[in-house]
PDB file of N, CA and C in Angstrom:
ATOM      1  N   UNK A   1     -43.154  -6.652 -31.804  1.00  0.00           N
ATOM      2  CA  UNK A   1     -42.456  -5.532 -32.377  1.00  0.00           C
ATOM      3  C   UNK A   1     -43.113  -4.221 -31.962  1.00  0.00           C
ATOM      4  N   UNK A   2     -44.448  -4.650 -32.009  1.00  0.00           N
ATOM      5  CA  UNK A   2     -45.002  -3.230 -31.362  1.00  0.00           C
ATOM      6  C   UNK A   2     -44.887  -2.971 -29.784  1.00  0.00           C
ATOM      7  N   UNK A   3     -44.818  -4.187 -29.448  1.00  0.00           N
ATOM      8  CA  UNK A   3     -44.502  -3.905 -27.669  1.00  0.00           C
ATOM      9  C   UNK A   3     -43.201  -2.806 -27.571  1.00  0.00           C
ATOM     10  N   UNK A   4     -41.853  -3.576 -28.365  1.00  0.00           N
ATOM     11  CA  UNK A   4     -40.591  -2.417 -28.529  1.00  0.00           C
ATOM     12  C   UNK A   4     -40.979  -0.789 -29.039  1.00  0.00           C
ATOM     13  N   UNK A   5     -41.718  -0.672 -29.856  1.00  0.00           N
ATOM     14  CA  UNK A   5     -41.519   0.846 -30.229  1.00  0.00           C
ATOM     15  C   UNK A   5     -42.206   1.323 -28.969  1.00  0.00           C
ATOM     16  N   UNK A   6     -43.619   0.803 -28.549  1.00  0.00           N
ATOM     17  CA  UNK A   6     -44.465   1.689 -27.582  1.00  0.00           C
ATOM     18  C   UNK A   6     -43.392   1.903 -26.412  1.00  0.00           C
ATOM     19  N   UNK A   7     -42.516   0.796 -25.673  1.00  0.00           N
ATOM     20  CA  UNK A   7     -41.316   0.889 -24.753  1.00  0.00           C
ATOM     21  C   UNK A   7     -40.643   2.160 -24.860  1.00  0.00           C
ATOM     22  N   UNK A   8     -40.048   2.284 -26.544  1.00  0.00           N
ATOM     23  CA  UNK A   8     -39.174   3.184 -26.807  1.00  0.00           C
ATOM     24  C   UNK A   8     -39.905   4.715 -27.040  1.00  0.00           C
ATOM     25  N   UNK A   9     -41.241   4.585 -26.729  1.00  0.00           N
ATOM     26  CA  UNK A   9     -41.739   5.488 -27.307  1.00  0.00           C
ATOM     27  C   UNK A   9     -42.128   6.228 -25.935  1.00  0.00           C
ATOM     28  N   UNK A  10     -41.975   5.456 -24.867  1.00  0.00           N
ATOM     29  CA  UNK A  10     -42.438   5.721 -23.113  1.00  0.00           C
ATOM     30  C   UNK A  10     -41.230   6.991 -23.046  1.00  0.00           C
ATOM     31  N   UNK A  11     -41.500   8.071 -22.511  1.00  0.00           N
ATOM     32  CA  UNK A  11     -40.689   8.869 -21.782  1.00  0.00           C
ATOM     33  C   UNK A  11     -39.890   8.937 -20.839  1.00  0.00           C
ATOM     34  N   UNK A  12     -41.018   8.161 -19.979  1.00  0.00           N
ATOM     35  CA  UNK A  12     -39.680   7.621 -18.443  1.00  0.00           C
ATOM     36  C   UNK A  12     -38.891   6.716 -19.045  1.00  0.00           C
ATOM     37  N   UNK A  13     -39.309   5.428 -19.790  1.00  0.00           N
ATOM     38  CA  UNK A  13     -38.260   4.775 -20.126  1.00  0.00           C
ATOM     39  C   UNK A  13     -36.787   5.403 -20.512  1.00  0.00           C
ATOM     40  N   UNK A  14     -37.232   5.958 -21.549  1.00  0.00           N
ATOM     41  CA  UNK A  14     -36.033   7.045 -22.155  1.00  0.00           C
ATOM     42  C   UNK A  14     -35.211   7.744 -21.425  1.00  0.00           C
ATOM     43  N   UNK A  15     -36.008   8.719 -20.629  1.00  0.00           N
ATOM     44  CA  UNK A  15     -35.255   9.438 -19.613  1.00  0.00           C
ATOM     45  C   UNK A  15     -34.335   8.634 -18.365  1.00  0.00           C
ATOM     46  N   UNK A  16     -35.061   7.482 -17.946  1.00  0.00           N
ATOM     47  CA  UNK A  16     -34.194   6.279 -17.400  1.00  0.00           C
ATOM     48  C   UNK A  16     -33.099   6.116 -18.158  1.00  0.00           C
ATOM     49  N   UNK A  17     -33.221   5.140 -19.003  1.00  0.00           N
ATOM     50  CA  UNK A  17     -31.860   4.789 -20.190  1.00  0.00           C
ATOM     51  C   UNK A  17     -31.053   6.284 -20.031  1.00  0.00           C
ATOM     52  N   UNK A  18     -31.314   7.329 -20.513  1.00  0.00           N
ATOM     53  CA  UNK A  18     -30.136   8.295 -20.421  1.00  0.00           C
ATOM     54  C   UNK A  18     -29.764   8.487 -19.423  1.00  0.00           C
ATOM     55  N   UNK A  19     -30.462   8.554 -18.288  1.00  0.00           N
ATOM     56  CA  UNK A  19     -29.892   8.721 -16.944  1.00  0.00           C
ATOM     57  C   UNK A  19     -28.641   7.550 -16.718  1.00  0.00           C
ATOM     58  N   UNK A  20     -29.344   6.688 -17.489  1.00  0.00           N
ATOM     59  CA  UNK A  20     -28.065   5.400 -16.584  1.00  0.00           C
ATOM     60  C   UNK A  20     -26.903   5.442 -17.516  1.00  0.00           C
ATOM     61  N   UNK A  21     -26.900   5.823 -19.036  1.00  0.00           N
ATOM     62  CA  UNK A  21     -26.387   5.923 -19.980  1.00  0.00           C
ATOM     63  C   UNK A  21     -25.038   7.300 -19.385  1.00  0.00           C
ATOM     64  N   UNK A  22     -26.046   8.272 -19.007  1.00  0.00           N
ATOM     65  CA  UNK A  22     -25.081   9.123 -18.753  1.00  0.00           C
ATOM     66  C   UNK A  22     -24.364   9.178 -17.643  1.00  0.00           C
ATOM     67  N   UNK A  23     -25.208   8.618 -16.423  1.00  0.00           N
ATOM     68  CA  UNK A  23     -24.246   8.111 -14.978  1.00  0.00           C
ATOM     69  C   UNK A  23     -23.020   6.999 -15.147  1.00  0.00           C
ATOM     70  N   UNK A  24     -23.264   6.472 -16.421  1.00  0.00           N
ATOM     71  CA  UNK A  24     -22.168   5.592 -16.288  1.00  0.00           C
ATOM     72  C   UNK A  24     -21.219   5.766 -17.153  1.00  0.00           C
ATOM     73  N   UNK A  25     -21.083   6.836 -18.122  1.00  0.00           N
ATOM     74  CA  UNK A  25     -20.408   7.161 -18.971  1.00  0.00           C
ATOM     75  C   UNK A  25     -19.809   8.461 -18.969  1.00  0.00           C
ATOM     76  N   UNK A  26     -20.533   9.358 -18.877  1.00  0.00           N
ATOM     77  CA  UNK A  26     -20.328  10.677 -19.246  1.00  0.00           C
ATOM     78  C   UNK A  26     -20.156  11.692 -17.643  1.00  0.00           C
ATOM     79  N   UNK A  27     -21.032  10.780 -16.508  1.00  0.00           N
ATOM     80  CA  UNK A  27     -20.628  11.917 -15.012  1.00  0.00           C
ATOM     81  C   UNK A  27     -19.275  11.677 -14.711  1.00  0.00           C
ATOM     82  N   UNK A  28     -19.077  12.845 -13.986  1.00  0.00           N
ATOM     83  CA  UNK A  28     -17.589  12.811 -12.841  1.00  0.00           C
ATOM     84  C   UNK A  28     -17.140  12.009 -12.882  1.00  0.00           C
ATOM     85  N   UNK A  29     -17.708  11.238 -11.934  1.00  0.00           N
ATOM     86  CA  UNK A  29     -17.527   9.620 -11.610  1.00  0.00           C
ATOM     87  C   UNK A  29     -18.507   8.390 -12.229  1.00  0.00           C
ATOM     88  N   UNK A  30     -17.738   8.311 -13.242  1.00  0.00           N
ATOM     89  CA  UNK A  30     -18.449   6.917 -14.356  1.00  0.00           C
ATOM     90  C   UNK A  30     -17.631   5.828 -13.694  1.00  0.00           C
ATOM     91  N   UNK A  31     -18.518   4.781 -14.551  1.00  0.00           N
ATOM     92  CA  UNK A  31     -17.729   3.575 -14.091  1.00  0.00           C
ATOM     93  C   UNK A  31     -15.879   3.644 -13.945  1.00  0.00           C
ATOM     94  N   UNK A  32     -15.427   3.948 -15.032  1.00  0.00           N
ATOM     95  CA  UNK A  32     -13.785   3.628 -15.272  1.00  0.00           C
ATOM     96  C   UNK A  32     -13.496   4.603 -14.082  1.00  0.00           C
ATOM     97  N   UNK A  33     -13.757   6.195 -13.515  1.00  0.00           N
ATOM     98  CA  UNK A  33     -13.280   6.222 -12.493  1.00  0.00           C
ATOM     99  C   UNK A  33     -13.708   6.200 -11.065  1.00  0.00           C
ATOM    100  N   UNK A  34     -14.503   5.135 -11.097  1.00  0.00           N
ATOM    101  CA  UNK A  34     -14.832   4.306  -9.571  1.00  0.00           C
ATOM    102  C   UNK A  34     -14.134   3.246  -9.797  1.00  0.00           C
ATOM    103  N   UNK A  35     -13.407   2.688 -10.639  1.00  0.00           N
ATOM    104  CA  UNK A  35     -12.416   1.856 -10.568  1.00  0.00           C
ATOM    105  C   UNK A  35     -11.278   1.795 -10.695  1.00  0.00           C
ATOM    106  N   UNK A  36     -10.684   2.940 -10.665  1.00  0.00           N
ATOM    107  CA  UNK A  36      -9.453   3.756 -10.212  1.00  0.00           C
ATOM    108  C   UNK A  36      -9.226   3.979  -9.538  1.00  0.00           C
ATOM    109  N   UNK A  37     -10.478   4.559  -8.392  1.00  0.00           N
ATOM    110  CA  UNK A  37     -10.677   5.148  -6.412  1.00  0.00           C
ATOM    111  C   UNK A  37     -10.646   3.508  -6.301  1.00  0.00           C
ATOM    112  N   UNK A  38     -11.250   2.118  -6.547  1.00  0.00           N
ATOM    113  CA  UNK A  38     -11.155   1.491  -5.766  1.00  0.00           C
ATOM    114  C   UNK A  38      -9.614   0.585  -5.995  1.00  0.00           C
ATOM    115  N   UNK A  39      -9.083   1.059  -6.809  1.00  0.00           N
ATOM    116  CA  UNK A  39      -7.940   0.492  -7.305  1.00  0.00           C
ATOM    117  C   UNK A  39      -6.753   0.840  -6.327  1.00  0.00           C
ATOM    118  N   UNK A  40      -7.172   2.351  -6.123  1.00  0.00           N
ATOM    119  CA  UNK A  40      -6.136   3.489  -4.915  1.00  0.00           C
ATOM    120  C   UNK A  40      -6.252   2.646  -3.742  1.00  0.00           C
ATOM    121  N   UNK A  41      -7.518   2.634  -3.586  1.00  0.00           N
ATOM    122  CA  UNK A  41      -8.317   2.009  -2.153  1.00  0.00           C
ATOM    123  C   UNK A  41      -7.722   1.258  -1.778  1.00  0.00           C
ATOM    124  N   UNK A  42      -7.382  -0.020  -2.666  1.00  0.00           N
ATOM    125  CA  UNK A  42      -6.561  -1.300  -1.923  1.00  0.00           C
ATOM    126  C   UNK A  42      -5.479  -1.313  -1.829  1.00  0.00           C
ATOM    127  N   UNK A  43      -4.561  -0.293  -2.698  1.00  0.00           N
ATOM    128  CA  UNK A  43      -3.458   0.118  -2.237  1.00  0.00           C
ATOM    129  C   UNK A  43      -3.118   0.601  -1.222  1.00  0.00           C
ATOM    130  N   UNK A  44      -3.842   1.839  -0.571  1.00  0.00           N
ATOM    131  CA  UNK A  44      -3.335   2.578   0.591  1.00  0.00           C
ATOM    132  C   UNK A  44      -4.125   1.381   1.678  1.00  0.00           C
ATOM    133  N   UNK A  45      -4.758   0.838   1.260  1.00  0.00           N
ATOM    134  CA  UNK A  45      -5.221   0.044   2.965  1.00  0.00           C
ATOM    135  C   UNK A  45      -4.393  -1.207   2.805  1.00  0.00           C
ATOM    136  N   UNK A  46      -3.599  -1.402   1.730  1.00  0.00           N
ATOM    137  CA  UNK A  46      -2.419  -2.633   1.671  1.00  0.00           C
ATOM    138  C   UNK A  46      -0.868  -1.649   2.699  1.00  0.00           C
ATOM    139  N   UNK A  47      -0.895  -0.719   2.240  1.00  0.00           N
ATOM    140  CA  UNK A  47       0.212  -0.001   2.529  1.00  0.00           C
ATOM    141  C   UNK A  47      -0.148   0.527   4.076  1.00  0.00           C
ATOM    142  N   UNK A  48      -0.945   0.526   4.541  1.00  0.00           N
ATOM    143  CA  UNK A  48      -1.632   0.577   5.819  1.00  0.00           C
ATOM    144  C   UNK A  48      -1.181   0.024   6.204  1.00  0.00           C
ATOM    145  N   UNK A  49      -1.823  -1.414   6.145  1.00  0.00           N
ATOM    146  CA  UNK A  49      -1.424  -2.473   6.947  1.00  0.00           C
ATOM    147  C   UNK A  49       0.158  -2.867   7.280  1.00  0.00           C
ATOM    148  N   UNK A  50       0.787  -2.726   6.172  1.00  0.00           N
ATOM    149  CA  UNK A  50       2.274  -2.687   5.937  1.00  0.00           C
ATOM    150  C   UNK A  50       3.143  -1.919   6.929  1.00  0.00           C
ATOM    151  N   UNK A  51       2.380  -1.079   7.424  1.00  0.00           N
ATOM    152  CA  UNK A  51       2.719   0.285   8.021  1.00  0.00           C
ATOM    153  C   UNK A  51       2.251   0.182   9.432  1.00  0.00           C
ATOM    154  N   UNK A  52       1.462  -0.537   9.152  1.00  0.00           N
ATOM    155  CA  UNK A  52       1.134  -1.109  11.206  1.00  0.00           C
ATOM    156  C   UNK A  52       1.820  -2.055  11.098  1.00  0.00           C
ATOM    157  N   UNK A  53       2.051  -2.496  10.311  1.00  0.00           N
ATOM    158  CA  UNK A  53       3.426  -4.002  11.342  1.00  0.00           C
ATOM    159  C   UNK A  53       4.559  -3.472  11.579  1.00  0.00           C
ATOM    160  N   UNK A  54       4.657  -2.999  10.552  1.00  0.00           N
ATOM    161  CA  UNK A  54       6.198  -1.723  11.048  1.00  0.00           C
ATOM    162  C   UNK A  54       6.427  -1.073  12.177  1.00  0.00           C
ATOM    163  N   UNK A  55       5.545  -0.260  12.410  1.00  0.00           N
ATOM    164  CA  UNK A  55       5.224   0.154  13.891  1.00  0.00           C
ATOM    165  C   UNK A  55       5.609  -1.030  15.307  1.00  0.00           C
ATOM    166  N   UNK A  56       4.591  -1.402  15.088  1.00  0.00           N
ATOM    167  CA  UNK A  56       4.567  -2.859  16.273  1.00  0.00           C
ATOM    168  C   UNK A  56       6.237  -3.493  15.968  1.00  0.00           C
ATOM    169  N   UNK A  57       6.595  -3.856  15.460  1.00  0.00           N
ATOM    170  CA  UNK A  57       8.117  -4.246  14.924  1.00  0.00           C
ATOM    171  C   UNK A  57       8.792  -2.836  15.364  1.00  0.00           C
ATOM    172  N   UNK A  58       8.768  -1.747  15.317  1.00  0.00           N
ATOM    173  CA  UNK A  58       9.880  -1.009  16.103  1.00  0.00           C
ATOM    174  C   UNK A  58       9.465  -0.864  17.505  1.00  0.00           C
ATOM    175  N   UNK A  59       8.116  -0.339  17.674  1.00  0.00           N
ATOM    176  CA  UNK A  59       7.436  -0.093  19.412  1.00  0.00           C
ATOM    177  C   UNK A  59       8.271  -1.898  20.103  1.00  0.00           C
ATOM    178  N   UNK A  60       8.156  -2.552  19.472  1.00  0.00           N
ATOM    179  CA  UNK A  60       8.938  -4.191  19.881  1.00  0.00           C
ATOM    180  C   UNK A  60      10.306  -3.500  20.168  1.00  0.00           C
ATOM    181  N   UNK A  61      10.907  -3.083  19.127  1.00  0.00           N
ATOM    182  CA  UNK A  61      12.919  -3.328  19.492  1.00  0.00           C
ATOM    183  C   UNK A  61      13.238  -2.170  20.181  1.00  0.00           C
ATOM    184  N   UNK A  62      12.333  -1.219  20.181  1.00  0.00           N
ATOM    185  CA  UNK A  62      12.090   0.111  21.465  1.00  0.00           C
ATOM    186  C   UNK A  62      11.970  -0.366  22.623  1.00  0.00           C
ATOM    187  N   UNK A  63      11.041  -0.888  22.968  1.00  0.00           N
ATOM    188  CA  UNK A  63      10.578  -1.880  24.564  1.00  0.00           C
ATOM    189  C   UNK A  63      12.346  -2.375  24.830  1.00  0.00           C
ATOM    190  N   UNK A  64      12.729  -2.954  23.780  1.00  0.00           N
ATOM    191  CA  UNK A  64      14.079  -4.257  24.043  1.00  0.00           C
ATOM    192  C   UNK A  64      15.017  -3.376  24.431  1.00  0.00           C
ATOM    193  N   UNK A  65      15.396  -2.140  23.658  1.00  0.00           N
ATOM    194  CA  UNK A  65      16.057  -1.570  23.840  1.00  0.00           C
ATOM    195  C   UNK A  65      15.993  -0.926  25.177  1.00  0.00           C
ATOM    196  N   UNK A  66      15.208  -0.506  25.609  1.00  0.00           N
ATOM    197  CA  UNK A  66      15.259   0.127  26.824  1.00  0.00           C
ATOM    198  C   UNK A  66      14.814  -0.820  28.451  1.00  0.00           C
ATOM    199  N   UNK A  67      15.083  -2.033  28.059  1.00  0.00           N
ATOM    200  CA  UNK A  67      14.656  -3.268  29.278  1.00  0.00           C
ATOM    201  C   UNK A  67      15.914  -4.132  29.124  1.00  0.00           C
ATOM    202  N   UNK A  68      16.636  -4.420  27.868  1.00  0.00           N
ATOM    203  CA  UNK A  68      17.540  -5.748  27.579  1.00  0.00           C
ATOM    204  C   UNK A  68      18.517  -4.540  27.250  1.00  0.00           C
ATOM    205  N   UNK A  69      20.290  -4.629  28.431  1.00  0.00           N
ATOM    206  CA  UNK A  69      21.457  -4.321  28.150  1.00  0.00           C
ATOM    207  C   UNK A  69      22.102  -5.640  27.114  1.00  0.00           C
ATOM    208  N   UNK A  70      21.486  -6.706  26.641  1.00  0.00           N
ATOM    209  CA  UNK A  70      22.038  -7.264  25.627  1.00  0.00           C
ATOM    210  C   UNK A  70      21.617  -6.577  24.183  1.00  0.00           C
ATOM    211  N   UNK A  71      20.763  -6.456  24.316  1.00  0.00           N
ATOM    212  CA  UNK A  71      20.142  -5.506  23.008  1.00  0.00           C
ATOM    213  C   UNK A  71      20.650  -4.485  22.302  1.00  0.00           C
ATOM    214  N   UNK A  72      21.556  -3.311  23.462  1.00  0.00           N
ATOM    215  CA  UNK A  72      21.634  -2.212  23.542  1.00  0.00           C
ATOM    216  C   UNK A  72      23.104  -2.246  22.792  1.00  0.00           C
ATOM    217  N   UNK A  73      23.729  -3.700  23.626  1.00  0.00           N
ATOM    218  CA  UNK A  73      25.575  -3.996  22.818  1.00  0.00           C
ATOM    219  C   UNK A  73      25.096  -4.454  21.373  1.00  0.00           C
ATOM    220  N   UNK A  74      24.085  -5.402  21.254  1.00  0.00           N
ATOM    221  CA  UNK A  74      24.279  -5.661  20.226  1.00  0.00           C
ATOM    222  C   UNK A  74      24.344  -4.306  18.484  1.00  0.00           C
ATOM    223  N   UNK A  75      22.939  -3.587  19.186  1.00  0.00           N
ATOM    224  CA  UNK A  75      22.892  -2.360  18.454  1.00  0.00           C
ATOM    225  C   UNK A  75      23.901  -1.739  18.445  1.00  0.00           C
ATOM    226  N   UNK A  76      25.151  -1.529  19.295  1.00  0.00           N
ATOM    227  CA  UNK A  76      25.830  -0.509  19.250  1.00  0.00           C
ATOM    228  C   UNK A  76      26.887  -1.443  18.631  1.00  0.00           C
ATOM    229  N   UNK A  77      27.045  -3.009  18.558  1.00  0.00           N
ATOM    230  CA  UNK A  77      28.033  -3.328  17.673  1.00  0.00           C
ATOM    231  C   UNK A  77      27.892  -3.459  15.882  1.00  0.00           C
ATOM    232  N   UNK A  78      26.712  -3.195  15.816  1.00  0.00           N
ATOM    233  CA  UNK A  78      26.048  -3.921  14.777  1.00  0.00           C
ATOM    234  C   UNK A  78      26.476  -2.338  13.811  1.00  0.00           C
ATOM    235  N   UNK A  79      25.371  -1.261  14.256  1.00  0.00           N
ATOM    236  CA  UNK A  79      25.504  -0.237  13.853  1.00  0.00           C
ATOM    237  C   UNK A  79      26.610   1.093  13.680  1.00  0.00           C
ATOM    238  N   UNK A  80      27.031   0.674  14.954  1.00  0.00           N
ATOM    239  CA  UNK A  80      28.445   1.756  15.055  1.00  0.00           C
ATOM    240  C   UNK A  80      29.867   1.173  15.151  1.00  0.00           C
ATOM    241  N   UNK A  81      29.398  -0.120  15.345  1.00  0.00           N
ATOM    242  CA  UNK A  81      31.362  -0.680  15.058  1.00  0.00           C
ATOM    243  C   UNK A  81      31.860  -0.496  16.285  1.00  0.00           C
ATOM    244  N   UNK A  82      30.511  -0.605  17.264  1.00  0.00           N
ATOM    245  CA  UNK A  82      31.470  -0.752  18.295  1.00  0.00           C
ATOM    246  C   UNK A  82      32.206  -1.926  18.858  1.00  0.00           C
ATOM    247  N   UNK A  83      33.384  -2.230  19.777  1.00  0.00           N
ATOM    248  CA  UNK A  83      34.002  -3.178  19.822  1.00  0.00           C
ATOM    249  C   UNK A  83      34.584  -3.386  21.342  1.00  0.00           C
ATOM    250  N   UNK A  84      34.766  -4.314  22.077  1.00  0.00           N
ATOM    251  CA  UNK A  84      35.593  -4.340  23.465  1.00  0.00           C
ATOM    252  C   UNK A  84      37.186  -4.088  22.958  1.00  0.00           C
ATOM    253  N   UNK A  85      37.704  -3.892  24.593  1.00  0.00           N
ATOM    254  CA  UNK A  85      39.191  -3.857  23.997  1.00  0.00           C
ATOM    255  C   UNK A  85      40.008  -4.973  23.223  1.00  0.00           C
ATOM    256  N   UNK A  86      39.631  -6.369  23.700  1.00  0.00           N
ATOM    257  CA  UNK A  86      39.906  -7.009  23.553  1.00  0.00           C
ATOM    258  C   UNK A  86      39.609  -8.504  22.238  1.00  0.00           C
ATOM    259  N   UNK A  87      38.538  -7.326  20.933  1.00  0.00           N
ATOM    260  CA  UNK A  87      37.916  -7.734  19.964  1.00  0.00           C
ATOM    261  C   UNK A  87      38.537  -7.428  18.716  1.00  0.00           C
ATOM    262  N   UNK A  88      38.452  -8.365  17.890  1.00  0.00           N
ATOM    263  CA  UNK A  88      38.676  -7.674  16.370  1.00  0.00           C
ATOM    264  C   UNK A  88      37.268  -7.750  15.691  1.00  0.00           C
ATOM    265  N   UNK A  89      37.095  -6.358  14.829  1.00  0.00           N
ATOM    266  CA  UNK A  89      36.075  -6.540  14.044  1.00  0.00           C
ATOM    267  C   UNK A  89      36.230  -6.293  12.203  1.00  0.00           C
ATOM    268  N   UNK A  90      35.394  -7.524  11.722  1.00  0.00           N
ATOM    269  CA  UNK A  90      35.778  -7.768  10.397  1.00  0.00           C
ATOM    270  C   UNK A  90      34.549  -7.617   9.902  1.00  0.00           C
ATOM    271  N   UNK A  91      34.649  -6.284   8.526  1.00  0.00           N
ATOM    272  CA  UNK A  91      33.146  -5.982   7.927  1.00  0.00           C
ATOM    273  C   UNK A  91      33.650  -6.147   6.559  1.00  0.00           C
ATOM    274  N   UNK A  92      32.279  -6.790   6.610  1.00  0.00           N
ATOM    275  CA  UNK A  92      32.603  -7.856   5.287  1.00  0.00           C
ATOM    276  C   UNK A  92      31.238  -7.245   3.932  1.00  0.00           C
ATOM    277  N   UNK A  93      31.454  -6.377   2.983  1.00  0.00           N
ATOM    278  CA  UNK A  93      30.613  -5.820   2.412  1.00  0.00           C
ATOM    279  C   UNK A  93      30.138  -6.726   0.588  1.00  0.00           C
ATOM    280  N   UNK A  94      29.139  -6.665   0.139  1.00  0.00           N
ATOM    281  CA  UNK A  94      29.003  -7.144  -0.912  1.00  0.00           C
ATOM    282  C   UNK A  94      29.464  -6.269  -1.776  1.00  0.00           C
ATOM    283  N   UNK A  95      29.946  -6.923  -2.845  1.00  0.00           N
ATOM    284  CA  UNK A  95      30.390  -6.204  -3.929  1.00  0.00           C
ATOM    285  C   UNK A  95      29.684  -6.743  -5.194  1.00  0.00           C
ATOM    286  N   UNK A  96      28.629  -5.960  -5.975  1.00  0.00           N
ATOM    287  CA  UNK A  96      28.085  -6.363  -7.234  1.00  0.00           C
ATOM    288  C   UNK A  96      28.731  -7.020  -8.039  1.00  0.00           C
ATOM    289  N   UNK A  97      28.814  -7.869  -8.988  1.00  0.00           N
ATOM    290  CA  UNK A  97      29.667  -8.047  -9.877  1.00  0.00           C
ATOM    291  C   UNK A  97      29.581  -7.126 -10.890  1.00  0.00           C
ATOM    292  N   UNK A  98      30.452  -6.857 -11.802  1.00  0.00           N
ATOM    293  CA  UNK A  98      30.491  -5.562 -12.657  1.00  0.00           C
ATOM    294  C   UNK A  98      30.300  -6.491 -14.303  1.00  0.00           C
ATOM    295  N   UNK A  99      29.697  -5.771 -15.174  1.00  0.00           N
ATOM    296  CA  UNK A  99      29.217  -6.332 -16.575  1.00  0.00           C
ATOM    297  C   UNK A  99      30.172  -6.127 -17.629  1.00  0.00           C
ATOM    298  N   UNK A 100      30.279  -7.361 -18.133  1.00  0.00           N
ATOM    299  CA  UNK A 100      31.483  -7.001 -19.151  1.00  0.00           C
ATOM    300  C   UNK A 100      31.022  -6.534 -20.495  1.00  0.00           C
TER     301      UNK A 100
END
């Protein structure tokens, strides 16, 4: 018991304990918000990554587009309705069902 008071009675000890007391509670950046930055963190480097495949997936149908004249009909039927003379085209759209 006397070992504890003389501990508590040490200065550096004390001044330690508040230091860590107050770095982890009371600074700028306490614990709860370094775990908010690392919370952000894995978001934007999830959304990163998300964002480089995207890329590579268009720099891909860019290349196609400008090497493959099959590519180029298909885009232009797909997107603009385009059609030969000799085609019918049937667009066929979803319709939600509505709530009674």
């Amino acid at each position: 018991m006397e070992r504890l008071f003389r501990l508590i009675k040490n200065r550096y000890f004390l001044s330690g304990l508040i230091f860590i007391v107050w770095m982890s509670f009371f600074d700028r950046y306490d614990l709860g918000t370094q775990y908010a930055y690392q919370q952000e963190k894995n978001k934007l480097e999830e959304q990163k990554a998300f964002y480089e495949e995207e890329i590579l997936t268009i720099e891909k149908a860019v290349k196609d587009v400008q090497y493959n004249p099959n590519e180029i009909q298909r885009i232009a039927r797909e997107r603009y309705k385009m059609k030969k003379d000799n085609e019918d085209i049937f667009v066929i759209e979803e319709v939600e069902p509505t709530k009674k």
